[in-house]
PDB file of N, CA and C in Angstrom:
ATOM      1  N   UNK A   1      10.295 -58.582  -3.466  1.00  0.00           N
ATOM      2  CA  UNK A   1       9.845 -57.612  -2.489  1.00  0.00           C
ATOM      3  C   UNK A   1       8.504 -57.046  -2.897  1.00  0.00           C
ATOM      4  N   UNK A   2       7.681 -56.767  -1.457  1.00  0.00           N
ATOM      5  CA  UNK A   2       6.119 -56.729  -2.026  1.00  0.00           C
ATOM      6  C   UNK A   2       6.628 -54.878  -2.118  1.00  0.00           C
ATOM      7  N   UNK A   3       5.349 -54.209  -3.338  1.00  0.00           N
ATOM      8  CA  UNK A   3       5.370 -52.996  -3.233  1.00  0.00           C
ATOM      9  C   UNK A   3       4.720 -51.658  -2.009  1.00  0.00           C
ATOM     10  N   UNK A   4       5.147 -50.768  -1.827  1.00  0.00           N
ATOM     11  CA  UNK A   4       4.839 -50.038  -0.843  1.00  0.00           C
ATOM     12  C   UNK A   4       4.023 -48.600  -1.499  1.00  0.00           C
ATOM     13  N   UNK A   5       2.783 -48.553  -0.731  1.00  0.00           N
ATOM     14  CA  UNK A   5       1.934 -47.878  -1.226  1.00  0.00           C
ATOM     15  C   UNK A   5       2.784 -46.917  -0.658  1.00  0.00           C
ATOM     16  N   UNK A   6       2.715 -45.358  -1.399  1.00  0.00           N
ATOM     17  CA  UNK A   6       2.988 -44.262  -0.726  1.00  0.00           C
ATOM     18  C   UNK A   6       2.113 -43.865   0.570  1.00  0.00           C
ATOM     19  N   UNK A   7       2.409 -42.433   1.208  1.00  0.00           N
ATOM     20  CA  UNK A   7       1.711 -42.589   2.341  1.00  0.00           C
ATOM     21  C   UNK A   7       1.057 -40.925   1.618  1.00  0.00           C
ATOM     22  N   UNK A   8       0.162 -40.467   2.509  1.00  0.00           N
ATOM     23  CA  UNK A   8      -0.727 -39.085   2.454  1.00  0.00           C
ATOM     24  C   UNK A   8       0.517 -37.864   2.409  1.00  0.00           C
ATOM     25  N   UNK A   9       1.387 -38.040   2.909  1.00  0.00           N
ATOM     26  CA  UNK A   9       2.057 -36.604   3.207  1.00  0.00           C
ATOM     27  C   UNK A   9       2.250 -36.099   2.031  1.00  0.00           C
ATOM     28  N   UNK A  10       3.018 -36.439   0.813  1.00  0.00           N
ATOM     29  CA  UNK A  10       3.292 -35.756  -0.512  1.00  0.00           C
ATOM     30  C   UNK A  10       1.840 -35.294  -0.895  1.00  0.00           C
ATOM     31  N   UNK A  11       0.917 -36.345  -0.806  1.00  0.00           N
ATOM     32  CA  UNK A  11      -0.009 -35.673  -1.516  1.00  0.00           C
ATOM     33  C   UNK A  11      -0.978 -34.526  -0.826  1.00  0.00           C
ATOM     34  N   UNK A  12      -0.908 -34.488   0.378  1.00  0.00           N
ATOM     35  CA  UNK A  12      -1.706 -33.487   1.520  1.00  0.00           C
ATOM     36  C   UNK A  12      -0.876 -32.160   1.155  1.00  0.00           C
ATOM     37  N   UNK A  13       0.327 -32.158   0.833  1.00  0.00           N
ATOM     38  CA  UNK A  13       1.488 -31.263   0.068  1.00  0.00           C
ATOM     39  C   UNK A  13       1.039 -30.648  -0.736  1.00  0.00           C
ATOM     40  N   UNK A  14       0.666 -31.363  -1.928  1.00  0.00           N
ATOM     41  CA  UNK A  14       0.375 -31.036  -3.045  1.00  0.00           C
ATOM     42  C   UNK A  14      -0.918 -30.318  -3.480  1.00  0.00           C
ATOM     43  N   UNK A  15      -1.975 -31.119  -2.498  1.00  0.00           N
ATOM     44  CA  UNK A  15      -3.346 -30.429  -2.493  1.00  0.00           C
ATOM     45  C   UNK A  15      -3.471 -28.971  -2.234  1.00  0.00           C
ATOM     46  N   UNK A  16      -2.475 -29.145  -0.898  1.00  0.00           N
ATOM     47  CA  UNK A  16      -2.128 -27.123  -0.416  1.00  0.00           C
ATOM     48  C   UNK A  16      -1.678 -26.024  -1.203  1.00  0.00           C
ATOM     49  N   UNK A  17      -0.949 -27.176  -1.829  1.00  0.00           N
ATOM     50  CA  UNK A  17      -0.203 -25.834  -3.208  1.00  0.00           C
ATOM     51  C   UNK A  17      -1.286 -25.633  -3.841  1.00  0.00           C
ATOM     52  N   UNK A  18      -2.005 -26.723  -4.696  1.00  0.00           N
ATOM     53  CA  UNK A  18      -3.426 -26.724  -5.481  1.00  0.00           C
ATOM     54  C   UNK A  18      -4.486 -25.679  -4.835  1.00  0.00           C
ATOM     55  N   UNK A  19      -4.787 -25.714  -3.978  1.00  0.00           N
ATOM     56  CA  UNK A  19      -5.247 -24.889  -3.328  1.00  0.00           C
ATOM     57  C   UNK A  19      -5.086 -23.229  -3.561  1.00  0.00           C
ATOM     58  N   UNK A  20      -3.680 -23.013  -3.653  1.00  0.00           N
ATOM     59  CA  UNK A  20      -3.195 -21.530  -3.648  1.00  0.00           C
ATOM     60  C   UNK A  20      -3.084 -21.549  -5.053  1.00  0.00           C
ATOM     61  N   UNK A  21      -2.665 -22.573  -5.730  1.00  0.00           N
ATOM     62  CA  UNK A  21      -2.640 -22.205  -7.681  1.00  0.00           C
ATOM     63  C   UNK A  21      -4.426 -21.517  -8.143  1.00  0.00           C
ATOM     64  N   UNK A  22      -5.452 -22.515  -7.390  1.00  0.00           N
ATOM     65  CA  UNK A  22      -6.578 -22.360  -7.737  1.00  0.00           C
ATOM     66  C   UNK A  22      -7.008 -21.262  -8.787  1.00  0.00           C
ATOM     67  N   UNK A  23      -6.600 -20.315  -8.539  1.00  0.00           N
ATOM     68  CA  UNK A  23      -7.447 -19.008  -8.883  1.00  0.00           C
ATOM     69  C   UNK A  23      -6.514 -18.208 -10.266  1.00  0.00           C
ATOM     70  N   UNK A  24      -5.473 -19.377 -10.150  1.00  0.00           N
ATOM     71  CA  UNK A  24      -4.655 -19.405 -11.546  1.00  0.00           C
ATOM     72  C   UNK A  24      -5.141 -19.753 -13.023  1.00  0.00           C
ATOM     73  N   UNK A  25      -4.629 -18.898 -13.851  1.00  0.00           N
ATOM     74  CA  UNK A  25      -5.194 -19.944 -15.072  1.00  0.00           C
ATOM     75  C   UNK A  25      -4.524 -20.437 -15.663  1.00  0.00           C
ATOM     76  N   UNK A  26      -4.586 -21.619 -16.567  1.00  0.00           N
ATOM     77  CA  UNK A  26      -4.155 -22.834 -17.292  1.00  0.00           C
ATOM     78  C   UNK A  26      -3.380 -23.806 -16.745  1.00  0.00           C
ATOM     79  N   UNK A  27      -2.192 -23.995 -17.232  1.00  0.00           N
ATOM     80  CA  UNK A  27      -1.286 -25.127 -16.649  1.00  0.00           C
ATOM     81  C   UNK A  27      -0.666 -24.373 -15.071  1.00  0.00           C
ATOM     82  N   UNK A  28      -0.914 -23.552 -15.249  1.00  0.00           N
ATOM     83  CA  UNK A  28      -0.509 -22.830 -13.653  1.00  0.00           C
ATOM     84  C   UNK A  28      -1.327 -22.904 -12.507  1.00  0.00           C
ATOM     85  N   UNK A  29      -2.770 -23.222 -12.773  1.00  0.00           N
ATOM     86  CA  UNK A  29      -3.234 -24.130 -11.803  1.00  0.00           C
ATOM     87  C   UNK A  29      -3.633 -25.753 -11.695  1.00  0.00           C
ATOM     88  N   UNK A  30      -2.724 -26.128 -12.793  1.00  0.00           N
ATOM     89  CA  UNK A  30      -3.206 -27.495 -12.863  1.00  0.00           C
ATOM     90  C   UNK A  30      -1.728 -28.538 -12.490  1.00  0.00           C
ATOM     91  N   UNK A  31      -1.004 -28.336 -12.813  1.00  0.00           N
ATOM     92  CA  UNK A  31       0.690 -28.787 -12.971  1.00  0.00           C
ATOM     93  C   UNK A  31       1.405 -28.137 -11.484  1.00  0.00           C
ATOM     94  N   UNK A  32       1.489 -29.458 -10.790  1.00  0.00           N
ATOM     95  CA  UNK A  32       2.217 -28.991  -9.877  1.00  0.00           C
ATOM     96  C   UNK A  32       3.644 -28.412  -9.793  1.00  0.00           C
ATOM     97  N   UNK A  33       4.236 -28.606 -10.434  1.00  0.00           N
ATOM     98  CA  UNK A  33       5.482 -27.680 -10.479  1.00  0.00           C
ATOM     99  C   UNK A  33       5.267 -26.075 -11.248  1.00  0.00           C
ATOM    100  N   UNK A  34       4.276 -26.232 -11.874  1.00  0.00           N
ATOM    101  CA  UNK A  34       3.823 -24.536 -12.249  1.00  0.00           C
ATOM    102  C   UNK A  34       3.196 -23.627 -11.359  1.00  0.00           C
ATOM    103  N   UNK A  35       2.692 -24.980 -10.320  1.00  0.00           N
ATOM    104  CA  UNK A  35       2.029 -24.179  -9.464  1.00  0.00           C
ATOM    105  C   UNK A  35       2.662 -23.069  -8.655  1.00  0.00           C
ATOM    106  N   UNK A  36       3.917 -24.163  -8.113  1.00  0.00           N
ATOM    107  CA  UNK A  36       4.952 -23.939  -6.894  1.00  0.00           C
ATOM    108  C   UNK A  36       5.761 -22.670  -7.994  1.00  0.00           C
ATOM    109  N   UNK A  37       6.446 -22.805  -9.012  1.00  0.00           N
ATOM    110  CA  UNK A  37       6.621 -21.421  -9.632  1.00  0.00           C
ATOM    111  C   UNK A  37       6.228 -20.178  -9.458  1.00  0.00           C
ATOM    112  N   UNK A  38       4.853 -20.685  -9.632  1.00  0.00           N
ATOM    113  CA  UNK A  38       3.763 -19.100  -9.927  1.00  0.00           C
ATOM    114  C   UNK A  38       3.619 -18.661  -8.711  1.00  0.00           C
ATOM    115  N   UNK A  39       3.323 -19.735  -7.496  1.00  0.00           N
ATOM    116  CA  UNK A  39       3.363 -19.228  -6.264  1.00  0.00           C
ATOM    117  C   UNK A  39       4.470 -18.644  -5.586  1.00  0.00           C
ATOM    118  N   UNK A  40       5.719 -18.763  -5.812  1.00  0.00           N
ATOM    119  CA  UNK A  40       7.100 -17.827  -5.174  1.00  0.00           C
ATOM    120  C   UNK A  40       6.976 -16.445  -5.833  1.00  0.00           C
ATOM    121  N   UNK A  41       6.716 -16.331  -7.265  1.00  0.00           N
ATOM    122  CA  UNK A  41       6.408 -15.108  -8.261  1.00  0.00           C
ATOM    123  C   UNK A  41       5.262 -14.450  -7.785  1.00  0.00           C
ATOM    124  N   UNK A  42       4.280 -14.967  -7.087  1.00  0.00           N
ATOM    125  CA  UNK A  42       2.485 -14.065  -6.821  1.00  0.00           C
ATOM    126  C   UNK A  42       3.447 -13.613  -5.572  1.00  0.00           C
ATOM    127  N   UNK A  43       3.897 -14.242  -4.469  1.00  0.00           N
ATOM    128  CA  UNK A  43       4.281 -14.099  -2.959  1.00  0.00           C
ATOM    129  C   UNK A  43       5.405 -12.756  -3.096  1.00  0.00           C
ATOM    130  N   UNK A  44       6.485 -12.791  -4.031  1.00  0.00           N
ATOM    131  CA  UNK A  44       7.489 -12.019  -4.124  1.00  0.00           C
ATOM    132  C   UNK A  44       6.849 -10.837  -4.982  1.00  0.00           C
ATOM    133  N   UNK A  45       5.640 -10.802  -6.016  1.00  0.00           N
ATOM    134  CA  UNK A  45       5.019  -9.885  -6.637  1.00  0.00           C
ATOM    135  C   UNK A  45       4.261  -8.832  -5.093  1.00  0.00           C
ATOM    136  N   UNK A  46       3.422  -9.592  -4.289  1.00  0.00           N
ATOM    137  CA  UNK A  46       2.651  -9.522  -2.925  1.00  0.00           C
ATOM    138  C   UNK A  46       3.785  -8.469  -2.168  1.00  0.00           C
ATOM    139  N   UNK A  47       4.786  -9.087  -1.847  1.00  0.00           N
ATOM    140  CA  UNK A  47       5.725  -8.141  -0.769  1.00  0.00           C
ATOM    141  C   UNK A  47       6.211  -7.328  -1.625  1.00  0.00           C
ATOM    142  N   UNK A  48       6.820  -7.245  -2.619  1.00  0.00           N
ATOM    143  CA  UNK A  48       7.183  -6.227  -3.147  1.00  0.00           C
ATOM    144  C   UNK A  48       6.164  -4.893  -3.407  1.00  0.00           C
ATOM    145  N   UNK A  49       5.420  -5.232  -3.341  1.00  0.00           N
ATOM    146  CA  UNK A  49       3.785  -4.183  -3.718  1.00  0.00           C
ATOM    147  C   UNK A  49       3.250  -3.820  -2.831  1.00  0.00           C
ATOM    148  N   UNK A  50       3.460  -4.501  -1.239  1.00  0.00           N
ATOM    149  CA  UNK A  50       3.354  -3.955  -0.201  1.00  0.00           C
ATOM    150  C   UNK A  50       3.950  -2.674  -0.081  1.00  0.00           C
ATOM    151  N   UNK A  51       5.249  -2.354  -0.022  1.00  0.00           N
ATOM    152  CA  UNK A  51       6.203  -1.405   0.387  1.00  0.00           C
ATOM    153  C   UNK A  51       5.852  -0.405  -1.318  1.00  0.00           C
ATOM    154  N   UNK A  52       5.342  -1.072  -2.326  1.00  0.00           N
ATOM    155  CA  UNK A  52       5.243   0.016  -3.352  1.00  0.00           C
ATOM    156  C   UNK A  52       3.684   0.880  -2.954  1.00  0.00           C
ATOM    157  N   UNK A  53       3.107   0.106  -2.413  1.00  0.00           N
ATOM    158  CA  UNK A  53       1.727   0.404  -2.331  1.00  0.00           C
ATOM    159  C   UNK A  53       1.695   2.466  -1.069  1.00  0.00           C
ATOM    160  N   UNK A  54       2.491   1.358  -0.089  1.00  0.00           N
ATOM    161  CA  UNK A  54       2.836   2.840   0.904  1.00  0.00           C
ATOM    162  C   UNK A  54       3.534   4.058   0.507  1.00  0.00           C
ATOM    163  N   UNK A  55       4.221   3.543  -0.756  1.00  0.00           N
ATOM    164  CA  UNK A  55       4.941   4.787  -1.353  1.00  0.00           C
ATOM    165  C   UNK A  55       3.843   5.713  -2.251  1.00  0.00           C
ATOM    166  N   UNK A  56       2.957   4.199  -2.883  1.00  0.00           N
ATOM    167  CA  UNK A  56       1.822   5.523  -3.512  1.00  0.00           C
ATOM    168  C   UNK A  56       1.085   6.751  -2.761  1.00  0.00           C
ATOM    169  N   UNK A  57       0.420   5.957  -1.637  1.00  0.00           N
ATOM    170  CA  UNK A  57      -0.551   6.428  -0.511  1.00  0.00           C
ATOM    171  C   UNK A  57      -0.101   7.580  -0.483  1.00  0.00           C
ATOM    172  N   UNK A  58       1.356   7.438   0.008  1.00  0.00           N
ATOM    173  CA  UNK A  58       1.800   8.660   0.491  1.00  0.00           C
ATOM    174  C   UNK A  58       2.019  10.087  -0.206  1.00  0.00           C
ATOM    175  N   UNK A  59       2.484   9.618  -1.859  1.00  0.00           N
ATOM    176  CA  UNK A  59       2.221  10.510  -3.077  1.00  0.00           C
ATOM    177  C   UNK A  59       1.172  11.120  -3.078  1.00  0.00           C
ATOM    178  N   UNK A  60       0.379  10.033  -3.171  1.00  0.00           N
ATOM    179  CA  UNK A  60      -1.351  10.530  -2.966  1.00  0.00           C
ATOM    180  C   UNK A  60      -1.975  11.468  -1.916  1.00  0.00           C
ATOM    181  N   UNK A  61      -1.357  11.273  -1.022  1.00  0.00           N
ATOM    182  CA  UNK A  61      -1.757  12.087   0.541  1.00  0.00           C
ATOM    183  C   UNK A  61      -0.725  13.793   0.401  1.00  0.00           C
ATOM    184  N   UNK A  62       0.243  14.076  -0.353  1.00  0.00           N
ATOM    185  CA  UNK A  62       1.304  14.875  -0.822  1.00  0.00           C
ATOM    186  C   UNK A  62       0.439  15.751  -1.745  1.00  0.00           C
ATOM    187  N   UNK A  63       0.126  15.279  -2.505  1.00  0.00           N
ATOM    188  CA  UNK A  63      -0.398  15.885  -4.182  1.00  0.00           C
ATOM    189  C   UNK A  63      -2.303  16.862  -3.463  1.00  0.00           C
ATOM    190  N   UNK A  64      -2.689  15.464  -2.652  1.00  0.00           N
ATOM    191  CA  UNK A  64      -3.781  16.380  -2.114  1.00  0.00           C
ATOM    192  C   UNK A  64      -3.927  17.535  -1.491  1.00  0.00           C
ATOM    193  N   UNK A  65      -3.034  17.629  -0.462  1.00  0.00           N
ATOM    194  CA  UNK A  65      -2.334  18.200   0.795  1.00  0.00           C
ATOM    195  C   UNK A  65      -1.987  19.447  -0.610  1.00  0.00           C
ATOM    196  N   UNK A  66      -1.355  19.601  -1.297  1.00  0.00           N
ATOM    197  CA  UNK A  66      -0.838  20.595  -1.790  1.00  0.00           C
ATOM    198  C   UNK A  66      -1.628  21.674  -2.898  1.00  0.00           C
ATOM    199  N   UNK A  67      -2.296  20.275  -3.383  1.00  0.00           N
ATOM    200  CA  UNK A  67      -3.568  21.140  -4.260  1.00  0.00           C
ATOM    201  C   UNK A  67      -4.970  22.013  -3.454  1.00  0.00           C
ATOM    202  N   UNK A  68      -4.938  21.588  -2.271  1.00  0.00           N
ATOM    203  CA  UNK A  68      -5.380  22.586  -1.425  1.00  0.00           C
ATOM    204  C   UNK A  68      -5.369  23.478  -0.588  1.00  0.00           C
ATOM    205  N   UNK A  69      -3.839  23.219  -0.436  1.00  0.00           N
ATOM    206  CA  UNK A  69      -3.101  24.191  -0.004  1.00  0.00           C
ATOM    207  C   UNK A  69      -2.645  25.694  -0.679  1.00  0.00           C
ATOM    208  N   UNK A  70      -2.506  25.327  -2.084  1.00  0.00           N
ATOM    209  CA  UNK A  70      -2.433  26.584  -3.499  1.00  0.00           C
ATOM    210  C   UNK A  70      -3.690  26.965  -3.904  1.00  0.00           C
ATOM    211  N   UNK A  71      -4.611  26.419  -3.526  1.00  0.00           N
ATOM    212  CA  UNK A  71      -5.892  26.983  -4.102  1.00  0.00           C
ATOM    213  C   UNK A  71      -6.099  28.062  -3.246  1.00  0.00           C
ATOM    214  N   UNK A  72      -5.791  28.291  -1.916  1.00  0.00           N
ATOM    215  CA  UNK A  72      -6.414  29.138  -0.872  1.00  0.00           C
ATOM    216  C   UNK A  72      -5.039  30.453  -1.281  1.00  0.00           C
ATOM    217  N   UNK A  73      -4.137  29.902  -1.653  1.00  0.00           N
ATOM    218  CA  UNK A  73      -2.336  31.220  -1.476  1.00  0.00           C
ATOM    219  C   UNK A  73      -2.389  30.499  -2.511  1.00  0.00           C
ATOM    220  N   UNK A  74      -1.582  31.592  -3.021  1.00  0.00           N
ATOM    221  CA  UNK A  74      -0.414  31.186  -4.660  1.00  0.00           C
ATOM    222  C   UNK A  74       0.774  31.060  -3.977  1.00  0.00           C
ATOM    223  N   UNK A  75       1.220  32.075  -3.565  1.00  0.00           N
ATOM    224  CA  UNK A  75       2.838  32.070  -2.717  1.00  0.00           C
ATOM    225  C   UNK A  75       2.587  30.726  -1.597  1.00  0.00           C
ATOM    226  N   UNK A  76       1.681  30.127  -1.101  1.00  0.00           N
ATOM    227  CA  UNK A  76       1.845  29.026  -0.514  1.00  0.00           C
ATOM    228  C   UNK A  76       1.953  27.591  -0.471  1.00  0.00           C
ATOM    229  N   UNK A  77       3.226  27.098  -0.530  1.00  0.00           N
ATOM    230  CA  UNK A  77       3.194  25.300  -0.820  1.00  0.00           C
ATOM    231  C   UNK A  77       3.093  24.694   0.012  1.00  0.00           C
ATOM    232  N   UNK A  78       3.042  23.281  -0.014  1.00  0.00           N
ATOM    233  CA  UNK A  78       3.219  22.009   0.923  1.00  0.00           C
ATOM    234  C   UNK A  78       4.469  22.339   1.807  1.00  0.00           C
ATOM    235  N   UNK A  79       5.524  22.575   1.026  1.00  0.00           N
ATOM    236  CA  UNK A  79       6.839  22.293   1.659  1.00  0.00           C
ATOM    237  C   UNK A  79       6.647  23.565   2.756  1.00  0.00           C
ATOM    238  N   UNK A  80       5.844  24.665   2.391  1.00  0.00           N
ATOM    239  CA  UNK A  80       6.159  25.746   3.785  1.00  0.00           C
ATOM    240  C   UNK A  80       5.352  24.989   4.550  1.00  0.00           C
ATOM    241  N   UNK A  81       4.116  24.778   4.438  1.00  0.00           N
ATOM    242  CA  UNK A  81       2.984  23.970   5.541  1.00  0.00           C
ATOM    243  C   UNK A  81       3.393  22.947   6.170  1.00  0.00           C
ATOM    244  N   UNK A  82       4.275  21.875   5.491  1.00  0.00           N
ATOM    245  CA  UNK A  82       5.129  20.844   6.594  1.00  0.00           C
ATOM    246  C   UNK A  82       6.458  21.410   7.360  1.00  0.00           C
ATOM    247  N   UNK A  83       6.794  22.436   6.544  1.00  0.00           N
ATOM    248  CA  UNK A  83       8.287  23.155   7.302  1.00  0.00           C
ATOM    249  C   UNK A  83       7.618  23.720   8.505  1.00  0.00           C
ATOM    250  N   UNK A  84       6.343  24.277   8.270  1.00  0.00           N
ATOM    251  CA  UNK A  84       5.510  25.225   9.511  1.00  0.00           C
ATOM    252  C   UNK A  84       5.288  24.312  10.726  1.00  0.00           C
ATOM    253  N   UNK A  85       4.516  23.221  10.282  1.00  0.00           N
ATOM    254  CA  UNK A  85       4.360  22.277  10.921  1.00  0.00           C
ATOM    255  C   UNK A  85       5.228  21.690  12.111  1.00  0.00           C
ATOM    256  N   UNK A  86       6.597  21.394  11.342  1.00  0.00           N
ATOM    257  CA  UNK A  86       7.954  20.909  12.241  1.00  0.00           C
ATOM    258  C   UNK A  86       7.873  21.920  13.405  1.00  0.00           C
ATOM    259  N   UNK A  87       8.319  23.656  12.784  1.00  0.00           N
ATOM    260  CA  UNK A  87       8.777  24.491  13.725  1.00  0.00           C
ATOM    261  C   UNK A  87       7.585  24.475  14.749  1.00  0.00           C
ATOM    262  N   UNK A  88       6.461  24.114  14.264  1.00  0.00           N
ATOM    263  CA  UNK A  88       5.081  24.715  15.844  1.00  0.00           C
ATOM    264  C   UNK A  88       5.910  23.282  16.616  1.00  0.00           C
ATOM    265  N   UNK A  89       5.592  21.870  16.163  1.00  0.00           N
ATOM    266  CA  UNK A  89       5.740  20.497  16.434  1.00  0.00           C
ATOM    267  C   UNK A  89       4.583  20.183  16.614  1.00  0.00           C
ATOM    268  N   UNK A  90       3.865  20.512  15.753  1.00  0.00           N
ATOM    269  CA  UNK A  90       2.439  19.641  15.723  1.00  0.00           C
ATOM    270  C   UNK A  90       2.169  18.467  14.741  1.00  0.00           C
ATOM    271  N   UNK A  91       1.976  17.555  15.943  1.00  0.00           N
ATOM    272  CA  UNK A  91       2.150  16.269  15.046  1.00  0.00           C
ATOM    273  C   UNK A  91       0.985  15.983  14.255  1.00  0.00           C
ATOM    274  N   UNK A  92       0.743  16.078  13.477  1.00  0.00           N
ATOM    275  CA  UNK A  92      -0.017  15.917  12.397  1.00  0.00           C
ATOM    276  C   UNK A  92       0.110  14.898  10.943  1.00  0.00           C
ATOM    277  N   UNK A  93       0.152  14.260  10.794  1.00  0.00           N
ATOM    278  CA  UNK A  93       0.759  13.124   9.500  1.00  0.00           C
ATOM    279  C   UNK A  93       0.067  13.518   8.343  1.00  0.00           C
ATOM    280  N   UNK A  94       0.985  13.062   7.428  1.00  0.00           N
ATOM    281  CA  UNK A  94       0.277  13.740   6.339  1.00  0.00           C
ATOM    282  C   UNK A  94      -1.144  12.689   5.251  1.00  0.00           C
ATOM    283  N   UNK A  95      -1.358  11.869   6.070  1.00  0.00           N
ATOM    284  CA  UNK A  95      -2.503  10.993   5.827  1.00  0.00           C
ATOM    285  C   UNK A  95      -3.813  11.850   6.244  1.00  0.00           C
ATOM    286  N   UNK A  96      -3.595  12.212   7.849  1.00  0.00           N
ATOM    287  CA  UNK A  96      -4.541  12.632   8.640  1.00  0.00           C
ATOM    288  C   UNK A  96      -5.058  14.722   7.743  1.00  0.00           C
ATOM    289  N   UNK A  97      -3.697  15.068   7.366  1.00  0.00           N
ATOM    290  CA  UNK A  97      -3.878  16.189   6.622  1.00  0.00           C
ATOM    291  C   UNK A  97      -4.919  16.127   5.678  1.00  0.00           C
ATOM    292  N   UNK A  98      -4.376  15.295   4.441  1.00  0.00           N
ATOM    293  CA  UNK A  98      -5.146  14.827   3.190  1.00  0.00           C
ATOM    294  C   UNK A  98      -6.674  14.671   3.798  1.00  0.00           C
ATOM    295  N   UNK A  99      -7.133  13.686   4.801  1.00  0.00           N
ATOM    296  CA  UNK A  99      -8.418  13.315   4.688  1.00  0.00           C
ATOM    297  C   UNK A  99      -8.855  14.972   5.419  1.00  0.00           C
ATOM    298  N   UNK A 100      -8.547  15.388   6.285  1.00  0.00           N
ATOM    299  CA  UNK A 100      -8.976  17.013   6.612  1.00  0.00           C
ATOM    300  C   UNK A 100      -8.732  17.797   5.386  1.00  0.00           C
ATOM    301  N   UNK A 101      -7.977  17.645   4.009  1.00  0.00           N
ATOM    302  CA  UNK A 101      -8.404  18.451   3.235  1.00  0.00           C
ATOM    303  C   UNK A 101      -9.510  18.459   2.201  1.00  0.00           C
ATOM    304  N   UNK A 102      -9.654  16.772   2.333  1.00  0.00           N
ATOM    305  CA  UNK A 102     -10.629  16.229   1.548  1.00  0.00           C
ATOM    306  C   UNK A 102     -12.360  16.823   1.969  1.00  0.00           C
ATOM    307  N   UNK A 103     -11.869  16.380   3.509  1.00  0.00           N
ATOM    308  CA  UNK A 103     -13.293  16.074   4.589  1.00  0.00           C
ATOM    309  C   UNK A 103     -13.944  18.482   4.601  1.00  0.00           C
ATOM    310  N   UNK A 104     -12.854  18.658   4.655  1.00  0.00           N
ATOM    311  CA  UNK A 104     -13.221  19.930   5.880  1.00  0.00           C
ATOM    312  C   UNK A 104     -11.790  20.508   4.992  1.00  0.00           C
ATOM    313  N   UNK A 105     -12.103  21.830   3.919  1.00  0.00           N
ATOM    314  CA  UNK A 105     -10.870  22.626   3.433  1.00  0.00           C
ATOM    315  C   UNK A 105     -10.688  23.466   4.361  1.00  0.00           C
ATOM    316  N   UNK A 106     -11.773  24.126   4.979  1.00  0.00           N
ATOM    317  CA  UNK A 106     -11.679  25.406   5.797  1.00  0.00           C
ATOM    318  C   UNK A 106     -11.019  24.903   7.030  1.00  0.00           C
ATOM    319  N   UNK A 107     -10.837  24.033   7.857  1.00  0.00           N
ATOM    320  CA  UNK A 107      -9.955  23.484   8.557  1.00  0.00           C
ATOM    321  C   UNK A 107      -8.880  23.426   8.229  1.00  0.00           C
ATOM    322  N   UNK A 108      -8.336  23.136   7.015  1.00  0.00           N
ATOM    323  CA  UNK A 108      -6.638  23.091   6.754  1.00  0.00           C
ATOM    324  C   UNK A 108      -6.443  24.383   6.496  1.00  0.00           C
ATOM    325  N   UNK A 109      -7.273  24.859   6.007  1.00  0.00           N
ATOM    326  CA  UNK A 109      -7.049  26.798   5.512  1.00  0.00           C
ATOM    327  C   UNK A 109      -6.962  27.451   7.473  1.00  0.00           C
ATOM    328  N   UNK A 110      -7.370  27.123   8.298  1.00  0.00           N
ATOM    329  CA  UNK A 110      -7.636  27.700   9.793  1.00  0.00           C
ATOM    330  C   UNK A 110      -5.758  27.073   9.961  1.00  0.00           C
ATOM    331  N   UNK A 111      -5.739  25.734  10.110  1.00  0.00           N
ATOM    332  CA  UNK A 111      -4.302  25.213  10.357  1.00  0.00           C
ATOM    333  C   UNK A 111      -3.060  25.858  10.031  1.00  0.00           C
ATOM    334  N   UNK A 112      -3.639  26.451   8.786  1.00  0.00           N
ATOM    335  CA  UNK A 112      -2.553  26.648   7.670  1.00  0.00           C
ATOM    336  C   UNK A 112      -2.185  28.386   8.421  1.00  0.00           C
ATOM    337  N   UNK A 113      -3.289  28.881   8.460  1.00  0.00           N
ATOM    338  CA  UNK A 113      -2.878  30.152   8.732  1.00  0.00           C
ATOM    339  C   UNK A 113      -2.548  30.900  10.035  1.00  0.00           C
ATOM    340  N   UNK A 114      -3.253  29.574  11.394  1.00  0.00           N
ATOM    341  CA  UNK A 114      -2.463  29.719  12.760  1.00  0.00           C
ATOM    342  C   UNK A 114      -0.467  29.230  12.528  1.00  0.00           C
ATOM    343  N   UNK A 115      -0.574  28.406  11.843  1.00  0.00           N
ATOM    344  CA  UNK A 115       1.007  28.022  11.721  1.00  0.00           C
ATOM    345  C   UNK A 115       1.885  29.442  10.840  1.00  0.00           C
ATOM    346  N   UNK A 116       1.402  29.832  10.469  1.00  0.00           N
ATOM    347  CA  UNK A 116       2.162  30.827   9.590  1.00  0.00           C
ATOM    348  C   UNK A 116       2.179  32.240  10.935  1.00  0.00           C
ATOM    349  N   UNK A 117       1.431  32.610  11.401  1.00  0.00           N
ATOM    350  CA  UNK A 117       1.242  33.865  12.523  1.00  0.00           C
ATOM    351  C   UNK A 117       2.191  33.136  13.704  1.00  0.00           C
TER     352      UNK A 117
END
């Protein structure tokens, strides 16, 4: 029996993975089965860090929100300014807070003290 050349598909396969190992170093971008490894581990590292990433933001957007909130009151925290918040129902997020405390203090200090009256 004569022999049968393989055909393109395995290797058009393989190039794609190569492709995504690229930016790997050592046998992890060179060895195709290290590749395909490292790549389920970068992908599952990727989504998992998604959902960690929004948990920082949001720390981050918390910690701001509050350190400028105590600088203006001592007796005043975050937790009364979002409790205040609920009871008016002004929707306000606390992303959009942070960059108004960043951007403009005297604006969250005006916010802060129509919600309390």
């Amino acid at each position: 029996m004569t022999r049968i050349r393989r055909g393109y598909i395995a290797r058009r396969r393989r190039t794609k993975i190569r492709l995504f190992g690229s930016s790997f170093r050592g046998a992890h971008s060179r060895l195709t089965r290290s590749i395909t490894q490292q790549k389920i581990r970068a992908l599952v590292s990727a989504h998992r860090d998604r959902d960690r990433q929004k948990r920082n933001f949001r720390r981050l957007w918390v910690i701001r929100i509050n350190a400028v909130i105590r600088e203006n009151r001592v007796s005043y925290s975050y937790s009364r300014l979002i409790n205040n918040l609920y009871k008016r129902q002004l929707l306000l997020n606390r992303k959009i807070l942070a960059q108004i405390a960043i951007l403009n203090r005297n604006c969250l200090y005006t916010i802060s003290n129509d919600i309390r009256k």
